[in-house]
C-alpha atoms as a PDB file:
ATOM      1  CA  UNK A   1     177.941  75.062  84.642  1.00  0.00           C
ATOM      2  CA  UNK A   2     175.856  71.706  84.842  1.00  0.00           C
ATOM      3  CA  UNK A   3     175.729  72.255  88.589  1.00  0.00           C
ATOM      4  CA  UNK A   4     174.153  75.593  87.745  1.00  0.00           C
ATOM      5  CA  UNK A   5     171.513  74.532  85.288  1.00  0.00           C
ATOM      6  CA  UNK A   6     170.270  71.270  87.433  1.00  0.00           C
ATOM      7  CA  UNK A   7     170.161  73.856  89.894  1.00  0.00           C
ATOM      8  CA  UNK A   8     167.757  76.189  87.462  1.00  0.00           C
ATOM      9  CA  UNK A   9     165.936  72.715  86.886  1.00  0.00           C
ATOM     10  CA  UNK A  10     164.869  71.933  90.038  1.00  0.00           C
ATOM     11  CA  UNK A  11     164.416  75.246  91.029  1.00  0.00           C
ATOM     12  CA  UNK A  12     162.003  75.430  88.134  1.00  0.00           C
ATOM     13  CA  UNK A  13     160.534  71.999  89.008  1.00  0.00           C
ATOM     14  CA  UNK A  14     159.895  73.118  92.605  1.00  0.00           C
ATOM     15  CA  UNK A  15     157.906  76.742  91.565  1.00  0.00           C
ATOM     16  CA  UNK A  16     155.960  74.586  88.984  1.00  0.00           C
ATOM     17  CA  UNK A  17     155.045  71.619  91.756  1.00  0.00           C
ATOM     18  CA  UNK A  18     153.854  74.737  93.758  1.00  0.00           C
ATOM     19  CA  UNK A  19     151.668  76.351  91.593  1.00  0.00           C
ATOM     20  CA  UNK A  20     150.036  73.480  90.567  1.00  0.00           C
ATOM     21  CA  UNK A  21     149.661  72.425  94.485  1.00  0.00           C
ATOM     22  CA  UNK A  22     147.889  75.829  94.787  1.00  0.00           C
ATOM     23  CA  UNK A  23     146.000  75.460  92.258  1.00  0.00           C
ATOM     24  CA  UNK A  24     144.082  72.304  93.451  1.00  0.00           C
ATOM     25  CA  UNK A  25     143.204  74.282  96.986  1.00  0.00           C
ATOM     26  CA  UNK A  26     141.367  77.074  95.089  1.00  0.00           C
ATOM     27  CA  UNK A  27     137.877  77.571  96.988  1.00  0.00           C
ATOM     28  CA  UNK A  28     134.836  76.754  94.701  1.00  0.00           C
ATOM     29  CA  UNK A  29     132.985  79.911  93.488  1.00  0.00           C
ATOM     30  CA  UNK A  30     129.003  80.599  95.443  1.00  0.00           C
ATOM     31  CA  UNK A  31     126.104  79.800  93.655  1.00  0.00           C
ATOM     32  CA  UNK A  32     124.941  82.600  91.224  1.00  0.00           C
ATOM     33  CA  UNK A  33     121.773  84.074  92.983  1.00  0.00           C
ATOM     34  CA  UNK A  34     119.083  82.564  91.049  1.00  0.00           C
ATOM     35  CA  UNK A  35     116.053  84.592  92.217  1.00  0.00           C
ATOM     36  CA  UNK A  36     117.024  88.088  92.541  1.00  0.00           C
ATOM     37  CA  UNK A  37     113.516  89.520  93.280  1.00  0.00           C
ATOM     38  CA  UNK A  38     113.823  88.378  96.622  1.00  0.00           C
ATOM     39  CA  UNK A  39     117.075  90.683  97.662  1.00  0.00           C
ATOM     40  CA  UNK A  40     116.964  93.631  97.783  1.00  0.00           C
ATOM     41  CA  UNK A  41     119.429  96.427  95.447  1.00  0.00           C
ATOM     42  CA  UNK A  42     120.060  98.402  98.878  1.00  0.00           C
ATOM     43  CA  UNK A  43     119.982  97.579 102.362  1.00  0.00           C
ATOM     44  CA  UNK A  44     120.430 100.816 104.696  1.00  0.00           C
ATOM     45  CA  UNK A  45     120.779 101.172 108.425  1.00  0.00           C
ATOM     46  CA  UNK A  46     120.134 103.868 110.861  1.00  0.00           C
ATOM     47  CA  UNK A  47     119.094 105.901 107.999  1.00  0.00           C
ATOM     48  CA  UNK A  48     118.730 109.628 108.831  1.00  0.00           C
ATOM     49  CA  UNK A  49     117.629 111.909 105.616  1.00  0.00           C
ATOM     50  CA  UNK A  50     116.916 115.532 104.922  1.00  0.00           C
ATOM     51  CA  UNK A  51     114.855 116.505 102.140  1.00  0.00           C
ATOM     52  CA  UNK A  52     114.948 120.297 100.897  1.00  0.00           C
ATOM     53  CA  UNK A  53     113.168 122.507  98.433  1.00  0.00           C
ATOM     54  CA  UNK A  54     114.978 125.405  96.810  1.00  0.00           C
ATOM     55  CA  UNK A  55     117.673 125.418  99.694  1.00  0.00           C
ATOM     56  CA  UNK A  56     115.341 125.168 102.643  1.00  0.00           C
ATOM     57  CA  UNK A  57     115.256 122.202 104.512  1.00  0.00           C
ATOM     58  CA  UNK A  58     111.291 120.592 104.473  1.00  0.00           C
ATOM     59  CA  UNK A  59     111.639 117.358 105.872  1.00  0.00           C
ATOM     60  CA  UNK A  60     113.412 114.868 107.656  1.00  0.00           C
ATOM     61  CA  UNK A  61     112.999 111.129 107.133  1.00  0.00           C
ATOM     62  CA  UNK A  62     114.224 108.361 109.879  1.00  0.00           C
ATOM     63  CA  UNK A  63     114.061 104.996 109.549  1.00  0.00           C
ATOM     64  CA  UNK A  64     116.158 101.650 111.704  1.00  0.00           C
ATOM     65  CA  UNK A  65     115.895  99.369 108.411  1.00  0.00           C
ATOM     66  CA  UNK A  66     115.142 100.385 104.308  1.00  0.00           C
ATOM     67  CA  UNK A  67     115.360  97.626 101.711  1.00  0.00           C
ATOM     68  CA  UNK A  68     114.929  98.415  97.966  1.00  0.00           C
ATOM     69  CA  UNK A  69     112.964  95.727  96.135  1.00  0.00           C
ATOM     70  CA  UNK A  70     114.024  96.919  92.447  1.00  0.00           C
ATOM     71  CA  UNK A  71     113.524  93.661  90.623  1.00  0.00           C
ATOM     72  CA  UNK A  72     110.274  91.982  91.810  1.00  0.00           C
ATOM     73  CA  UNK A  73     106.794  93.120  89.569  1.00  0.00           C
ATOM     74  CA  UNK A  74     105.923  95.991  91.611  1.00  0.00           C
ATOM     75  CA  UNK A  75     109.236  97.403  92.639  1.00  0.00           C
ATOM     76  CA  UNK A  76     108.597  98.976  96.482  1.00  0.00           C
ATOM     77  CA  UNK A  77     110.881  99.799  99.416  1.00  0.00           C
ATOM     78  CA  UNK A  78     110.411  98.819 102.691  1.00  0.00           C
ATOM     79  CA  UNK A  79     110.826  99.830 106.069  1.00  0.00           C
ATOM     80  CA  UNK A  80     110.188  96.925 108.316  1.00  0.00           C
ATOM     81  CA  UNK A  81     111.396  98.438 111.418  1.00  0.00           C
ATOM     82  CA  UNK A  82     109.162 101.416 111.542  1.00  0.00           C
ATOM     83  CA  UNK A  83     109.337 105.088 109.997  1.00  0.00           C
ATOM     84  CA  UNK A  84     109.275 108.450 110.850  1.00  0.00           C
ATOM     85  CA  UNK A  85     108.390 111.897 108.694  1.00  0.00           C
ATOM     86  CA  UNK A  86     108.598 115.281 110.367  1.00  0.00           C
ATOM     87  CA  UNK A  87     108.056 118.567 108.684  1.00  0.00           C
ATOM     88  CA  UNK A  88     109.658 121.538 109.467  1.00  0.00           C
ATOM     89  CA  UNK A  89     108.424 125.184 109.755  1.00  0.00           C
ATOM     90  CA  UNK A  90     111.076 127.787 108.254  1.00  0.00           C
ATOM     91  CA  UNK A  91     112.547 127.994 112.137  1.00  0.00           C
ATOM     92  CA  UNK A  92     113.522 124.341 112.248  1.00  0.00           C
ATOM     93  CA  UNK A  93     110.621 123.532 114.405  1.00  0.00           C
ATOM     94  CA  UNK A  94     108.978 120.109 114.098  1.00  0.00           C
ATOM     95  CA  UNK A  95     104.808 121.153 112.700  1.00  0.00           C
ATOM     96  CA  UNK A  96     103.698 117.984 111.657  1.00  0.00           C
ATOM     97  CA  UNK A  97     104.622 114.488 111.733  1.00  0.00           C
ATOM     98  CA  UNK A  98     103.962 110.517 111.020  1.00  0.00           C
ATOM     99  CA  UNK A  99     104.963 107.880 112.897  1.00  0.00           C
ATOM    100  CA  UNK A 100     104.315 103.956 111.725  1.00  0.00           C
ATOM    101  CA  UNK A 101     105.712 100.705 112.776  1.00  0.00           C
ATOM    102  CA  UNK A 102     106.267  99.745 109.378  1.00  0.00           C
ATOM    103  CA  UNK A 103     105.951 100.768 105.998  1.00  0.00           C
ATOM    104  CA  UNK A 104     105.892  99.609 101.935  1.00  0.00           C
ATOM    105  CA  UNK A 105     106.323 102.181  99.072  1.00  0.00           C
ATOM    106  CA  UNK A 106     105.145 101.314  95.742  1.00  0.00           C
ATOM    107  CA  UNK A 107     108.070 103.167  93.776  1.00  0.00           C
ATOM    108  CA  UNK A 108     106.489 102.946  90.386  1.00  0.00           C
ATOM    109  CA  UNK A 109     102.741 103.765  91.497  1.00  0.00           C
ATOM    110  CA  UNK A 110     103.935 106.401  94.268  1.00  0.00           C
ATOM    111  CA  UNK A 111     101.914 104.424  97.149  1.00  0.00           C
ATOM    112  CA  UNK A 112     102.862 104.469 100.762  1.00  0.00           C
ATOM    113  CA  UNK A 113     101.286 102.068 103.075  1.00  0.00           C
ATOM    114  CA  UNK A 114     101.782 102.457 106.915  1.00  0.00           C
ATOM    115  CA  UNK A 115     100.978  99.741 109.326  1.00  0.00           C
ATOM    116  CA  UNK A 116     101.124  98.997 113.250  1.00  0.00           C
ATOM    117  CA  UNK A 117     100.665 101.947 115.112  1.00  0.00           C
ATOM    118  CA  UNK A 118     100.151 104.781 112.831  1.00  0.00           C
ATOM    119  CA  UNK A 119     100.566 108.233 114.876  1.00  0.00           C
ATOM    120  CA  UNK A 120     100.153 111.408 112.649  1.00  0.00           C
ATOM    121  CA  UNK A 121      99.664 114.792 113.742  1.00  0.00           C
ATOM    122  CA  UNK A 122      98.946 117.491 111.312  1.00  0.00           C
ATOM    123  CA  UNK A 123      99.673 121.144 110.875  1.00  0.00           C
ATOM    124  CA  UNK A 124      96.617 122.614 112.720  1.00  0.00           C
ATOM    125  CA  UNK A 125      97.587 120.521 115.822  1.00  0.00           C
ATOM    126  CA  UNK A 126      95.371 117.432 115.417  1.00  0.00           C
ATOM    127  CA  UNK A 127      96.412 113.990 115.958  1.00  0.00           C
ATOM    128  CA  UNK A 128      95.553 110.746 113.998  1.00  0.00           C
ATOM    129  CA  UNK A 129      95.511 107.219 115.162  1.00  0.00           C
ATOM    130  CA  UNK A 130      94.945 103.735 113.162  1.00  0.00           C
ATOM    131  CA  UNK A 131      96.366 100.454 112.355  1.00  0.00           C
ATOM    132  CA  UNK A 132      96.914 101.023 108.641  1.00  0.00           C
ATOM    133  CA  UNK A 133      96.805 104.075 106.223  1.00  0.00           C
ATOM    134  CA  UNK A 134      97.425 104.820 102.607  1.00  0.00           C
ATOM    135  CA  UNK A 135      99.104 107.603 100.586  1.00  0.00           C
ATOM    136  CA  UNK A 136      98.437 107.931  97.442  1.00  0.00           C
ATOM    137  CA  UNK A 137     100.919 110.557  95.883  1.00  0.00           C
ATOM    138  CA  UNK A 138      99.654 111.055  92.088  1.00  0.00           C
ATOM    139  CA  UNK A 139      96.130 111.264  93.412  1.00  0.00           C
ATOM    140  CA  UNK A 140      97.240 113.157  96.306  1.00  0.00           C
ATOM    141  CA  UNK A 141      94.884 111.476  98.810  1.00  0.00           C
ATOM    142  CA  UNK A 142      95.413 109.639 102.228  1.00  0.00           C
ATOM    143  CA  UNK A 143      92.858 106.941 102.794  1.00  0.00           C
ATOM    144  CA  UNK A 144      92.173 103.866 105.694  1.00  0.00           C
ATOM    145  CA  UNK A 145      89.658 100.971 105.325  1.00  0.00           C
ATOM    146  CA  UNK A 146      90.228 100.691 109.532  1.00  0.00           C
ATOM    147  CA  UNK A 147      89.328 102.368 112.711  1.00  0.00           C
ATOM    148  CA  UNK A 148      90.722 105.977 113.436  1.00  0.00           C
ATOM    149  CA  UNK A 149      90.851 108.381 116.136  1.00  0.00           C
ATOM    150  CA  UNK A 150      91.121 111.938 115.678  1.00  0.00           C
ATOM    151  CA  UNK A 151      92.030 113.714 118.447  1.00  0.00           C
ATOM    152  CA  UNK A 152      91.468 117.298 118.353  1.00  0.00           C
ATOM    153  CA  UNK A 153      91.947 120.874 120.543  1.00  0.00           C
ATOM    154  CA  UNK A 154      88.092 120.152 121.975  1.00  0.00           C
ATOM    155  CA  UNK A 155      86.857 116.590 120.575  1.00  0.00           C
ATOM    156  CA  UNK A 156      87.759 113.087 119.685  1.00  0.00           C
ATOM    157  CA  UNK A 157      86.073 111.787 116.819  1.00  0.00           C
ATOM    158  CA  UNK A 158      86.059 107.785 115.911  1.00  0.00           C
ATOM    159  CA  UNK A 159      84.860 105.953 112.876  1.00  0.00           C
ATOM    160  CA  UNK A 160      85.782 103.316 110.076  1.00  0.00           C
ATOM    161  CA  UNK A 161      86.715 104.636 107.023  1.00  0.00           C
ATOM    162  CA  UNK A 162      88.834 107.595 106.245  1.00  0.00           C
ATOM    163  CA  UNK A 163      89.789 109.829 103.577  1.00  0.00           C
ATOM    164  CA  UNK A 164      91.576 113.306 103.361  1.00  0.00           C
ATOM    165  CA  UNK A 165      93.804 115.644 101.309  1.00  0.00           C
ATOM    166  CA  UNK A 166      97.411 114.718 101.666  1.00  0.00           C
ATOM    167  CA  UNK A 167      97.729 117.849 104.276  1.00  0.00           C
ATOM    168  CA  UNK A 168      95.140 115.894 106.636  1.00  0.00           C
ATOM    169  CA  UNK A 169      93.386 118.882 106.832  1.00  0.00           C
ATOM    170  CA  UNK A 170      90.409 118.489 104.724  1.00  0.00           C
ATOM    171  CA  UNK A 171      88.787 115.374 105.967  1.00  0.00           C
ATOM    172  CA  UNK A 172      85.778 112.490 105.903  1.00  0.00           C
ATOM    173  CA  UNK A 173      85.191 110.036 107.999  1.00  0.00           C
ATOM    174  CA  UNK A 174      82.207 107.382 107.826  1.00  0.00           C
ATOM    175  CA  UNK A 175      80.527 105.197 110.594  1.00  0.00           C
ATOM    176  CA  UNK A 176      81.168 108.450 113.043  1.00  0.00           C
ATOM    177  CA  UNK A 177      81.158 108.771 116.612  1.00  0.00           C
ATOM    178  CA  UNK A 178      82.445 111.354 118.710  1.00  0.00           C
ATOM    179  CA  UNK A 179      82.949 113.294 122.233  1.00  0.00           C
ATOM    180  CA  UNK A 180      82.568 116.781 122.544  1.00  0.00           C
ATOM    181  CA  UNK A 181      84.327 118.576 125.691  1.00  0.00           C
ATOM    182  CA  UNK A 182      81.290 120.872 126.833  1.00  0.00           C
ATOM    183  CA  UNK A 183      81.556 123.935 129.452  1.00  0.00           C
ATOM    184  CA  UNK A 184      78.884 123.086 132.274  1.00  0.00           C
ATOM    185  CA  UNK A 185      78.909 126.581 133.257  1.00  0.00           C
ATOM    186  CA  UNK A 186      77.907 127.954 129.748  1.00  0.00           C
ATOM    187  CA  UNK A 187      75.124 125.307 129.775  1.00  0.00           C
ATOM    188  CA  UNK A 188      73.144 127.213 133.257  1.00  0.00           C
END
């Protein structure tokens, strides 16, 4: 029997030598993350979304890279990779669009900002060009401080300055010009 329990012993004497061996190679914990407004809550890839009203399909959003900033002052989301927005008709078919190369939205004040090469083409068949572009949802307005080129059916039009409904179809532009596509034959 004392064979027995100097076995138990040492058997016990060897687990507790073990544990405490294991418990001196423990890895040391990371560092807490100190300033969390610079992460983002979410980071999505090869994001692909479809938005719907009452059933129907509207919408479909695509975007490489979207990072939710949820903790800095003005929470926004970001899409640093470029965007795209299509709008469907009620037969699936693409009838308007924007295109940017990157873009910021300012979750609490509902403000989009597009950058790079902004490419939008409305309803009515018209296409937009500029460098930078606003959306601003509560007011319902779409506005640019920069050059834009509207290309339409018969005419481009250029100019500084830009402001329209949020449909792009109802539109001002300042510091104009423009070329107008005439008919030579009409003209004799």
């Amino acid at each position: 029997m004392c064979r027995r329990s100097l076995h138990i012993i040492i058997t016990i004497m060897v687990i507790c030598i073990t544990m405490a061996a294991c418990e001196k190679q423990k890895q040391p914990m990371t560092q807490a993350i100190k300033n969390r407004n610079r992460m983002p809550l979410m980071a999505t890839y090869g994001m692909t979304t479809l938005i719907s009203d009452s059933g129907v399909t509207k919408y479909r959003i695509k975007a490489k890279e979207w990072l939710v900033f949820d903790k800095t002052k003005d929470p926004y989301w970001l899409f640093n990779k470029g965007i795209l927005l299509e709008k469907f008709d009620t037969t699936f078919h693409v009838v308007a669009s924007i295109k940017a190369d990157k873009a910021t939205y300012l979750s609490e004040k509902k403000i989009w900002r597009l950058n790079g090469h902004v490419k939008i083409k409305n309803v009515k068949g018209d296409r937009f060009f500029t460098e930078e572009l606003f959306w601003n949802q509560n007011a319902r307005k779409i506005y640019s401080r920069k050059f834009i080129r509207i290309i339409q059916k018969d005419k481009m039009i250029t100019g500084h300055r830009f402001e329209s409904n949020q449909d792009m179809t109802i539109y001002t532009i300042h510091k104009t010009a423009g070329h107008v596509s005439v008919d030579k034959k009409k003209l004799i």
